[in-house]
PDB file of N, CA and C in Angstrom:
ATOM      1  N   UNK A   1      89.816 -46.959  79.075  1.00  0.00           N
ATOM      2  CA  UNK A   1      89.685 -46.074  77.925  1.00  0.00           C
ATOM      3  C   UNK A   1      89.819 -46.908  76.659  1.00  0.00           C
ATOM      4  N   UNK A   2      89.364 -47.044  75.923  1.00  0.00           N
ATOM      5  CA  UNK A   2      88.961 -47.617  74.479  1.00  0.00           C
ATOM      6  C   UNK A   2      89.882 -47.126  73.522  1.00  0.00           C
ATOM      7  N   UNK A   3      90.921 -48.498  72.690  1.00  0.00           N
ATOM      8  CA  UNK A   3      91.306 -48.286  71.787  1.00  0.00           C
ATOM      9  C   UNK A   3      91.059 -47.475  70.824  1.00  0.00           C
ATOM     10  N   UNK A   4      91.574 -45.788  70.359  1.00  0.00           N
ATOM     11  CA  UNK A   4      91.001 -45.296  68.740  1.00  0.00           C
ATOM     12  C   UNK A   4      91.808 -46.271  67.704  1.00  0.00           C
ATOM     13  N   UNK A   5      90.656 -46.726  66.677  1.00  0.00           N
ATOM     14  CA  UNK A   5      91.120 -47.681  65.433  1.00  0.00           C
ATOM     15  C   UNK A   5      92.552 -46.400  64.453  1.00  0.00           C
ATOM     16  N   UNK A   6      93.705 -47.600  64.301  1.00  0.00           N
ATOM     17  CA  UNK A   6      95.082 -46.815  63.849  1.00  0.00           C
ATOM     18  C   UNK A   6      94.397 -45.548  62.744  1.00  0.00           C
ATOM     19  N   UNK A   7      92.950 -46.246  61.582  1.00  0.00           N
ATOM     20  CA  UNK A   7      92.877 -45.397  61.251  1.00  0.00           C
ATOM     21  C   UNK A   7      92.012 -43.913  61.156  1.00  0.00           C
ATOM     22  N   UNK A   8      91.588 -44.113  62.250  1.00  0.00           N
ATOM     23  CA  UNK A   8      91.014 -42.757  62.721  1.00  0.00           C
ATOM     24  C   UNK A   8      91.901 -42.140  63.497  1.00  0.00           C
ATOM     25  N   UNK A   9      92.777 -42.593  63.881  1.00  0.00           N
ATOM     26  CA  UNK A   9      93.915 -41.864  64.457  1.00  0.00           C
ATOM     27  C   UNK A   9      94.645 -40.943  63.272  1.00  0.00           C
ATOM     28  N   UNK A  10      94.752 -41.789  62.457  1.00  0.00           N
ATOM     29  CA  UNK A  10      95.449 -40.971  61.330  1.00  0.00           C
ATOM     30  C   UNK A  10      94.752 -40.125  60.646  1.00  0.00           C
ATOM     31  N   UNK A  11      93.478 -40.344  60.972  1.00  0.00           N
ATOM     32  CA  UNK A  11      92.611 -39.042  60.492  1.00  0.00           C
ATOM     33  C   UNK A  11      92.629 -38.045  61.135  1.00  0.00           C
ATOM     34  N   UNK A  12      92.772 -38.268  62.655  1.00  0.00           N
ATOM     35  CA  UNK A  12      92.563 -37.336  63.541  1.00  0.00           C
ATOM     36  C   UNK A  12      93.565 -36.740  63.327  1.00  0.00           C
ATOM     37  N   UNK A  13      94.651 -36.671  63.638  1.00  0.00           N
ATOM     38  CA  UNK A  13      96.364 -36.339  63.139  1.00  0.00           C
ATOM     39  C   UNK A  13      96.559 -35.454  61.941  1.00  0.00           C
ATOM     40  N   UNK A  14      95.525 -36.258  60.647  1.00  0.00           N
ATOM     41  CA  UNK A  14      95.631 -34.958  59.720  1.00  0.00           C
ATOM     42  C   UNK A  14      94.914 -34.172  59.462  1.00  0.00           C
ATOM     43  N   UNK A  15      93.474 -33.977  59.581  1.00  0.00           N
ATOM     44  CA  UNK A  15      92.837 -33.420  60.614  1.00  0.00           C
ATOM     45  C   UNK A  15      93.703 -31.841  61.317  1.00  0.00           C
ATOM     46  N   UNK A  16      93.773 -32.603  62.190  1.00  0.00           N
ATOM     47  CA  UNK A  16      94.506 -31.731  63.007  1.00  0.00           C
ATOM     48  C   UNK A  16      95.476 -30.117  62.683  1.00  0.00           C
ATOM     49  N   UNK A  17      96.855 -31.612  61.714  1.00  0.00           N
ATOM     50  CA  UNK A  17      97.292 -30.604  60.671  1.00  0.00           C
ATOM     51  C   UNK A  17      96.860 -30.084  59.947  1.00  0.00           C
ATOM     52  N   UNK A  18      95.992 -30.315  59.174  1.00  0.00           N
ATOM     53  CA  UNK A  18      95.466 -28.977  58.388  1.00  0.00           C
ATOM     54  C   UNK A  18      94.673 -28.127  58.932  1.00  0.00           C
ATOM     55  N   UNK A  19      94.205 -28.311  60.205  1.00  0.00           N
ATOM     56  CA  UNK A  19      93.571 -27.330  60.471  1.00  0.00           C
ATOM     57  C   UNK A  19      94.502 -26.282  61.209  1.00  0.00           C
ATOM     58  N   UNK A  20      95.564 -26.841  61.316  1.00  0.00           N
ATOM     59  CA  UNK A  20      96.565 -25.612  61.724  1.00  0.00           C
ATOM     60  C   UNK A  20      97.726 -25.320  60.461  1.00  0.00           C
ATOM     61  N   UNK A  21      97.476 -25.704  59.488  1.00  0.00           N
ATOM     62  CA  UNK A  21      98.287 -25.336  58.156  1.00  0.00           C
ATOM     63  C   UNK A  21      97.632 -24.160  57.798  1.00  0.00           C
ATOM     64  N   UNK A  22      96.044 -24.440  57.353  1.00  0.00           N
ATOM     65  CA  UNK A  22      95.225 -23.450  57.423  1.00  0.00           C
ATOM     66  C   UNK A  22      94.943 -22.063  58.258  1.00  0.00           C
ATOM     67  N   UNK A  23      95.370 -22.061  59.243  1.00  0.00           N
ATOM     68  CA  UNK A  23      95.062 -21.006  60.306  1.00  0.00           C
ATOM     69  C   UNK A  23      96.678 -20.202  60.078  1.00  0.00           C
ATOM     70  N   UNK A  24      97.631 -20.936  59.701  1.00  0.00           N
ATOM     71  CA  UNK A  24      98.740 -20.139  59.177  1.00  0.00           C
ATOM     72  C   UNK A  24      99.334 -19.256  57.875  1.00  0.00           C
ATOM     73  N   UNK A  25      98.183 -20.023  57.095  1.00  0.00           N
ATOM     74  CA  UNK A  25      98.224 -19.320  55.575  1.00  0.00           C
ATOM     75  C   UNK A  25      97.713 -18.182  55.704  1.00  0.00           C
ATOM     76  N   UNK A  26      98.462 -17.175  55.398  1.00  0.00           N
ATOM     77  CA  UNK A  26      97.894 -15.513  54.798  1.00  0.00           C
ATOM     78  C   UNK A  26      97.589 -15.552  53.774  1.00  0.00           C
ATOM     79  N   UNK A  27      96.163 -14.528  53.711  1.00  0.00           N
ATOM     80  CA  UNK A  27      95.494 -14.214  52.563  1.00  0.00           C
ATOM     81  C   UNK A  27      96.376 -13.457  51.716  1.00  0.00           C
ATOM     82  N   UNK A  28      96.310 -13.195  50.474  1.00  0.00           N
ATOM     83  CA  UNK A  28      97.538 -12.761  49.013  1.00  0.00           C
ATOM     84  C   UNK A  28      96.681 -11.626  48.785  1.00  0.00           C
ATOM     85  N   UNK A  29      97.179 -10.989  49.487  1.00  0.00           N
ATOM     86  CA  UNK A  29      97.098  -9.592  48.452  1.00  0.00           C
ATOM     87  C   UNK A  29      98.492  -8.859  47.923  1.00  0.00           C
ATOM     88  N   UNK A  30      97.837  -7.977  47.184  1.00  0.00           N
ATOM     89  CA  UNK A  30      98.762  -6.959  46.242  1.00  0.00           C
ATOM     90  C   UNK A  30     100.384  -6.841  46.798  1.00  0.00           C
ATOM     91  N   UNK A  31      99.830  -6.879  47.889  1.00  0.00           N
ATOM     92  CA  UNK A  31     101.643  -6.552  48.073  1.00  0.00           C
ATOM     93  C   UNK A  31     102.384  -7.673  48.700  1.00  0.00           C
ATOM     94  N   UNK A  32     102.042  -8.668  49.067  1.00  0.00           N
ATOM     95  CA  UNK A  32     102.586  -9.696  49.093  1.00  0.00           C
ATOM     96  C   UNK A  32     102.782 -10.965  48.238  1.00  0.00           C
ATOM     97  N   UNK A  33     101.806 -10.468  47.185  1.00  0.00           N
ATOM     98  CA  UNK A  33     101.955 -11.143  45.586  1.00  0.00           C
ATOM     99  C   UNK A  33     103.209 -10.308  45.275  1.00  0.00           C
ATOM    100  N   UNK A  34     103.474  -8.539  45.328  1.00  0.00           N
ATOM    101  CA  UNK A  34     105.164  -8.464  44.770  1.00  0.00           C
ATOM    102  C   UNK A  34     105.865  -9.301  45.786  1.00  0.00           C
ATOM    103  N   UNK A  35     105.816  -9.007  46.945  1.00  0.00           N
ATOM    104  CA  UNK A  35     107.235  -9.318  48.016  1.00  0.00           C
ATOM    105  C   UNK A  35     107.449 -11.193  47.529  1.00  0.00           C
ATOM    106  N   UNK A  36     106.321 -12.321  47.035  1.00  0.00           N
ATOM    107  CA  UNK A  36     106.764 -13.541  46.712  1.00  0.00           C
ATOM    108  C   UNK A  36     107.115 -13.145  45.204  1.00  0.00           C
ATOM    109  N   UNK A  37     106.418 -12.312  44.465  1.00  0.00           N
ATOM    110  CA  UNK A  37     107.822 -12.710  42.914  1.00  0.00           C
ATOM    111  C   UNK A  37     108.940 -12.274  43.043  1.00  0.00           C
ATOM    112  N   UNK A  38     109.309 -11.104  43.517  1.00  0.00           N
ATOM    113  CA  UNK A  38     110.511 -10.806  43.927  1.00  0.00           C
ATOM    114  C   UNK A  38     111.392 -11.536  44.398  1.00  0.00           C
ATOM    115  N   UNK A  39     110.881 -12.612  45.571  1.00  0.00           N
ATOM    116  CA  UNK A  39     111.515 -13.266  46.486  1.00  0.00           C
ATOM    117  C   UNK A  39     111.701 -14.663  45.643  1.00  0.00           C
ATOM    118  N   UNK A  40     110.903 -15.348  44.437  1.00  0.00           N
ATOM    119  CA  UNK A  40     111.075 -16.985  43.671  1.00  0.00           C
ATOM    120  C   UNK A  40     111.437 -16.474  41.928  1.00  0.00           C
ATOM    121  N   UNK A  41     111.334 -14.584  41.979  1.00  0.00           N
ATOM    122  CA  UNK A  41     111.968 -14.913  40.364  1.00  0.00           C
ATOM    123  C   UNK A  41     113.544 -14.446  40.072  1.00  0.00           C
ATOM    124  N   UNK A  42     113.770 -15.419  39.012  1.00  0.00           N
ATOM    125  CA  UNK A  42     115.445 -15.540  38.896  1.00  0.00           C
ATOM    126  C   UNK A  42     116.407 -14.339  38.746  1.00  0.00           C
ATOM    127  N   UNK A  43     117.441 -14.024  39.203  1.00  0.00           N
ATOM    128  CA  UNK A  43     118.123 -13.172  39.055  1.00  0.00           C
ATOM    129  C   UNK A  43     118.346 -12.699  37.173  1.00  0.00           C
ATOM    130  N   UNK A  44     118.395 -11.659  36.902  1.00  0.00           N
ATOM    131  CA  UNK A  44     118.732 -11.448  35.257  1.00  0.00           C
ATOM    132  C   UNK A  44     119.825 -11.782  34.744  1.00  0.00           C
ATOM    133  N   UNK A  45     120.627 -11.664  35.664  1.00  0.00           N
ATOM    134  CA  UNK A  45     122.169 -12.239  35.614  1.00  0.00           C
ATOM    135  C   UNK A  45     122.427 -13.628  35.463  1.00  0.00           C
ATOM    136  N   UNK A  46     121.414 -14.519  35.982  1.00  0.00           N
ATOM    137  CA  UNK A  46     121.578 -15.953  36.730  1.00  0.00           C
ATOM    138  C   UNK A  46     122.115 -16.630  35.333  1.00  0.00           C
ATOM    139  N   UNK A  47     123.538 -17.774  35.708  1.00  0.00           N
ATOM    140  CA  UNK A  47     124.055 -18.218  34.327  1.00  0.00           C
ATOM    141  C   UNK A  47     123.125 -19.081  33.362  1.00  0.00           C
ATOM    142  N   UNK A  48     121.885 -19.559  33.997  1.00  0.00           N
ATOM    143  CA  UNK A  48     121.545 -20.313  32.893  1.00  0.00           C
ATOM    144  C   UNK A  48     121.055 -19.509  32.081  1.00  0.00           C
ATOM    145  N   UNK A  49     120.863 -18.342  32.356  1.00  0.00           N
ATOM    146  CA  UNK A  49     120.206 -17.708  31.046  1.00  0.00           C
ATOM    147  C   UNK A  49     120.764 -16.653  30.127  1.00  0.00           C
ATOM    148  N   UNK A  50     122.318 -17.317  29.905  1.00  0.00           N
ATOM    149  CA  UNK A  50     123.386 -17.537  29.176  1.00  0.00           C
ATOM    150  C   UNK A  50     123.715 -18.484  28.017  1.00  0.00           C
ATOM    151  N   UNK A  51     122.953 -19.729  28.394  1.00  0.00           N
ATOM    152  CA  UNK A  51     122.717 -20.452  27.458  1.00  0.00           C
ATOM    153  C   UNK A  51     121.952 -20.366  26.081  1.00  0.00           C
ATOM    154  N   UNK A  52     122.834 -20.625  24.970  1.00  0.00           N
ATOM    155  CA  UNK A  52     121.918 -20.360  24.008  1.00  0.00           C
ATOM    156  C   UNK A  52     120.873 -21.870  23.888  1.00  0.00           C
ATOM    157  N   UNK A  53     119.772 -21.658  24.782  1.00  0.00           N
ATOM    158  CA  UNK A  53     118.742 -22.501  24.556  1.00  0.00           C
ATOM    159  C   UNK A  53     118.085 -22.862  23.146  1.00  0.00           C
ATOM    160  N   UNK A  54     117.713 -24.000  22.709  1.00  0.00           N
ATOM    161  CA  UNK A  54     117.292 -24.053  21.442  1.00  0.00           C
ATOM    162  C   UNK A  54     115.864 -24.777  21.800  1.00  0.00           C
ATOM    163  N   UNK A  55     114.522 -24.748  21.402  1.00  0.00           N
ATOM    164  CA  UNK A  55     113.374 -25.651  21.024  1.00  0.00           C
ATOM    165  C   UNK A  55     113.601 -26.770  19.673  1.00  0.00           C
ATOM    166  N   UNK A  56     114.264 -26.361  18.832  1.00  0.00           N
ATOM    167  CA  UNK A  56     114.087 -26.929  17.395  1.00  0.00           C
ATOM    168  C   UNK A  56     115.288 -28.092  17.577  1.00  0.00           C
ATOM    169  N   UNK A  57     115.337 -28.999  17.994  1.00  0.00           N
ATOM    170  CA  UNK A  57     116.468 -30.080  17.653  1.00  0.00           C
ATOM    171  C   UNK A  57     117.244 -30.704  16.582  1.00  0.00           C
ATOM    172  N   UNK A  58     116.351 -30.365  15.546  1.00  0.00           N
ATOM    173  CA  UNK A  58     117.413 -30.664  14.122  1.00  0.00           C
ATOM    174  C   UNK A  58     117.877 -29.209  14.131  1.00  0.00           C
ATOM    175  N   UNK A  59     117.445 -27.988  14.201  1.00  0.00           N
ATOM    176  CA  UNK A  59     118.090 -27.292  14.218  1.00  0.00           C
ATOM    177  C   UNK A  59     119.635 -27.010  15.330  1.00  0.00           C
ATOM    178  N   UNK A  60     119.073 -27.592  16.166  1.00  0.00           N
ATOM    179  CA  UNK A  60     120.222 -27.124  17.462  1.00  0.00           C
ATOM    180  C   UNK A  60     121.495 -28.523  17.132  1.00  0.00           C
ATOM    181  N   UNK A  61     120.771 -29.466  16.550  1.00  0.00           N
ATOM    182  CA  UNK A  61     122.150 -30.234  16.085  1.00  0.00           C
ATOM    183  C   UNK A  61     122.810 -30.136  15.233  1.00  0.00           C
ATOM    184  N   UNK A  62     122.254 -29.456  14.307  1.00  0.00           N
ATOM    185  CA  UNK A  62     122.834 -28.458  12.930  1.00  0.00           C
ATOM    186  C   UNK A  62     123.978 -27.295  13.301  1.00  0.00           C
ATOM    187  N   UNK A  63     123.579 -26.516  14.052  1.00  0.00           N
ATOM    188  CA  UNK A  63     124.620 -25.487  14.679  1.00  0.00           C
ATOM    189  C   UNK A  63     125.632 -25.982  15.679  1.00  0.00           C
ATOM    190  N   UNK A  64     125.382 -27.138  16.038  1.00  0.00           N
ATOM    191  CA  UNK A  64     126.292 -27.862  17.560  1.00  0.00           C
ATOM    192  C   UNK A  64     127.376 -28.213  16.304  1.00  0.00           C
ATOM    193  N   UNK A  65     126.828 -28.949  15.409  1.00  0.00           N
ATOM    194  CA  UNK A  65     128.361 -29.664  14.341  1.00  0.00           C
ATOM    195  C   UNK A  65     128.749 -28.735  13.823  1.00  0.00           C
ATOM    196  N   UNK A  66     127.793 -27.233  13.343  1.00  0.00           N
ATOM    197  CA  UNK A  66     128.892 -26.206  12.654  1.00  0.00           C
ATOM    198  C   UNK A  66     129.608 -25.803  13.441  1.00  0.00           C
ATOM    199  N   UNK A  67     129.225 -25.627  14.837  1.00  0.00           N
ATOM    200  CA  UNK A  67     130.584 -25.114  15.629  1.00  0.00           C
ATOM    201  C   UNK A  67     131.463 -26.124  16.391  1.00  0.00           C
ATOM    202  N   UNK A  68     131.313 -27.379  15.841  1.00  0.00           N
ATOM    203  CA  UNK A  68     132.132 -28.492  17.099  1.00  0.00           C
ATOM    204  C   UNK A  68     131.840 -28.415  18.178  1.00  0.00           C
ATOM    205  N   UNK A  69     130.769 -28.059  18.532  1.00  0.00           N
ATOM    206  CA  UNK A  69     130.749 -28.218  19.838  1.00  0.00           C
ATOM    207  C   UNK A  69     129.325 -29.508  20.261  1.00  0.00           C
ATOM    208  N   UNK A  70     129.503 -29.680  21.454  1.00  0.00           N
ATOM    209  CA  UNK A  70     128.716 -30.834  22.048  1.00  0.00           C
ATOM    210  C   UNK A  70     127.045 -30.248  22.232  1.00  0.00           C
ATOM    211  N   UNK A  71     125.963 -31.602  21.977  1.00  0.00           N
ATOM    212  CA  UNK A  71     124.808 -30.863  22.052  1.00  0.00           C
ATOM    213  C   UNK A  71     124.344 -31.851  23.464  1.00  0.00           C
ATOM    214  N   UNK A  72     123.226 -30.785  24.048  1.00  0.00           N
ATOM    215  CA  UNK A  72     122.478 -31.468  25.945  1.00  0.00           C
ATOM    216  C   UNK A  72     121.368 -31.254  25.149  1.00  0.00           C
ATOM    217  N   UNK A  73     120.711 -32.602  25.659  1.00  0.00           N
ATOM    218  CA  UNK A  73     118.944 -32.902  25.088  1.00  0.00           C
ATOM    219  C   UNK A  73     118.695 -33.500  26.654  1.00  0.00           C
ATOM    220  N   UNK A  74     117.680 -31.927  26.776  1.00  0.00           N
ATOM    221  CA  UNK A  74     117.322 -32.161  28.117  1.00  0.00           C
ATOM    222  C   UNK A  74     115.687 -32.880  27.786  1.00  0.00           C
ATOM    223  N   UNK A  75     115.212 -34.098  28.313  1.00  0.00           N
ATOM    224  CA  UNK A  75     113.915 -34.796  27.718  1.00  0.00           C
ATOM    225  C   UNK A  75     113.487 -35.174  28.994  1.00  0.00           C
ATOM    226  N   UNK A  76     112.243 -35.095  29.116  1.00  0.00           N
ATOM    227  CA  UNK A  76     111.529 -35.556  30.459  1.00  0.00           C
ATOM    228  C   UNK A  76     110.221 -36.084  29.978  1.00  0.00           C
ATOM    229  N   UNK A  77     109.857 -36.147  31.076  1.00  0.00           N
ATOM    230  CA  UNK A  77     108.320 -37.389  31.277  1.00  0.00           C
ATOM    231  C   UNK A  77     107.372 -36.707  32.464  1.00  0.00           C
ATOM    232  N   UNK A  78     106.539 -36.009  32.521  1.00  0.00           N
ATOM    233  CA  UNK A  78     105.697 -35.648  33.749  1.00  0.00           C
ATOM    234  C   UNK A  78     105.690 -33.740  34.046  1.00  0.00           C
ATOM    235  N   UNK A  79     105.540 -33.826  35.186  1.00  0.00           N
ATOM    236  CA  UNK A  79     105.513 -32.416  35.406  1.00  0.00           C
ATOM    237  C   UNK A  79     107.072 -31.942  36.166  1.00  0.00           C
ATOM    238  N   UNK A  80     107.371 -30.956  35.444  1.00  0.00           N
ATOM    239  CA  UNK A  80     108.347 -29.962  35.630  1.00  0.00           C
ATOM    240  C   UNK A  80     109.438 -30.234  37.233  1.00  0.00           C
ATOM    241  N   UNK A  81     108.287 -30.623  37.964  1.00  0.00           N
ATOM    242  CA  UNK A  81     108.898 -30.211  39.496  1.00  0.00           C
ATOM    243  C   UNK A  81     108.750 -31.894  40.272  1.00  0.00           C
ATOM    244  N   UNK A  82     108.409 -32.355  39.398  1.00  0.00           N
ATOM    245  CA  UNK A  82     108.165 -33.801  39.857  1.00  0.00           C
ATOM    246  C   UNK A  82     107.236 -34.215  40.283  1.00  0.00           C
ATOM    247  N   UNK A  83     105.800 -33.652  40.065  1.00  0.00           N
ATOM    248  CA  UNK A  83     104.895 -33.860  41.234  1.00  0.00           C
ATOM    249  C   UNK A  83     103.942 -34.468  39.579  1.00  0.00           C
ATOM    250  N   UNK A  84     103.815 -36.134  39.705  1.00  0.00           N
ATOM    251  CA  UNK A  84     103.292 -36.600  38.749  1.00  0.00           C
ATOM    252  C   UNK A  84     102.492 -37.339  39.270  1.00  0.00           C
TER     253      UNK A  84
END
């Protein structure tokens, strides 16, 4: 029986997987578009959204020294979830 080359193996393999990733995905309709926001959006309660968030940074360092208190400069590079 004849060597398959490593990389057609690895084709075959993913391949494979997606064709059974695919055969597992359900189609989105109406009511399973509510049952996933329901199920990934944040509680109303949830503490971060307690924070008095600011956009304006001279502003938010302006109010951090009128009240003594400490300022978080949250700064990033890419997309949100890491996928850059």
């Amino acid at each position: 029986m004849p060597m398959l080359h490593p990389g057609r193996l690895l084709l075959f393999a993913l391949g494979t997987a997606l064709l059974h990733a695919q055969a597992a995905i359900r189609p989105l309709d109406a009511k399973r578009f509510a049952e996933l926001q329901k199920q990934l959006a944040p509680e109303p309660d949830a503490p971060w959204r307690s924070i008095p968030w600011r956009i304006d940074l001279l502003a938010a360092q302006r109010e951090a020294a009128e009240h003594k208190k400490p300022l978080f400069v949250w700064a990033m590079d890419g997309h949100p979830l890491g996928c850059t």
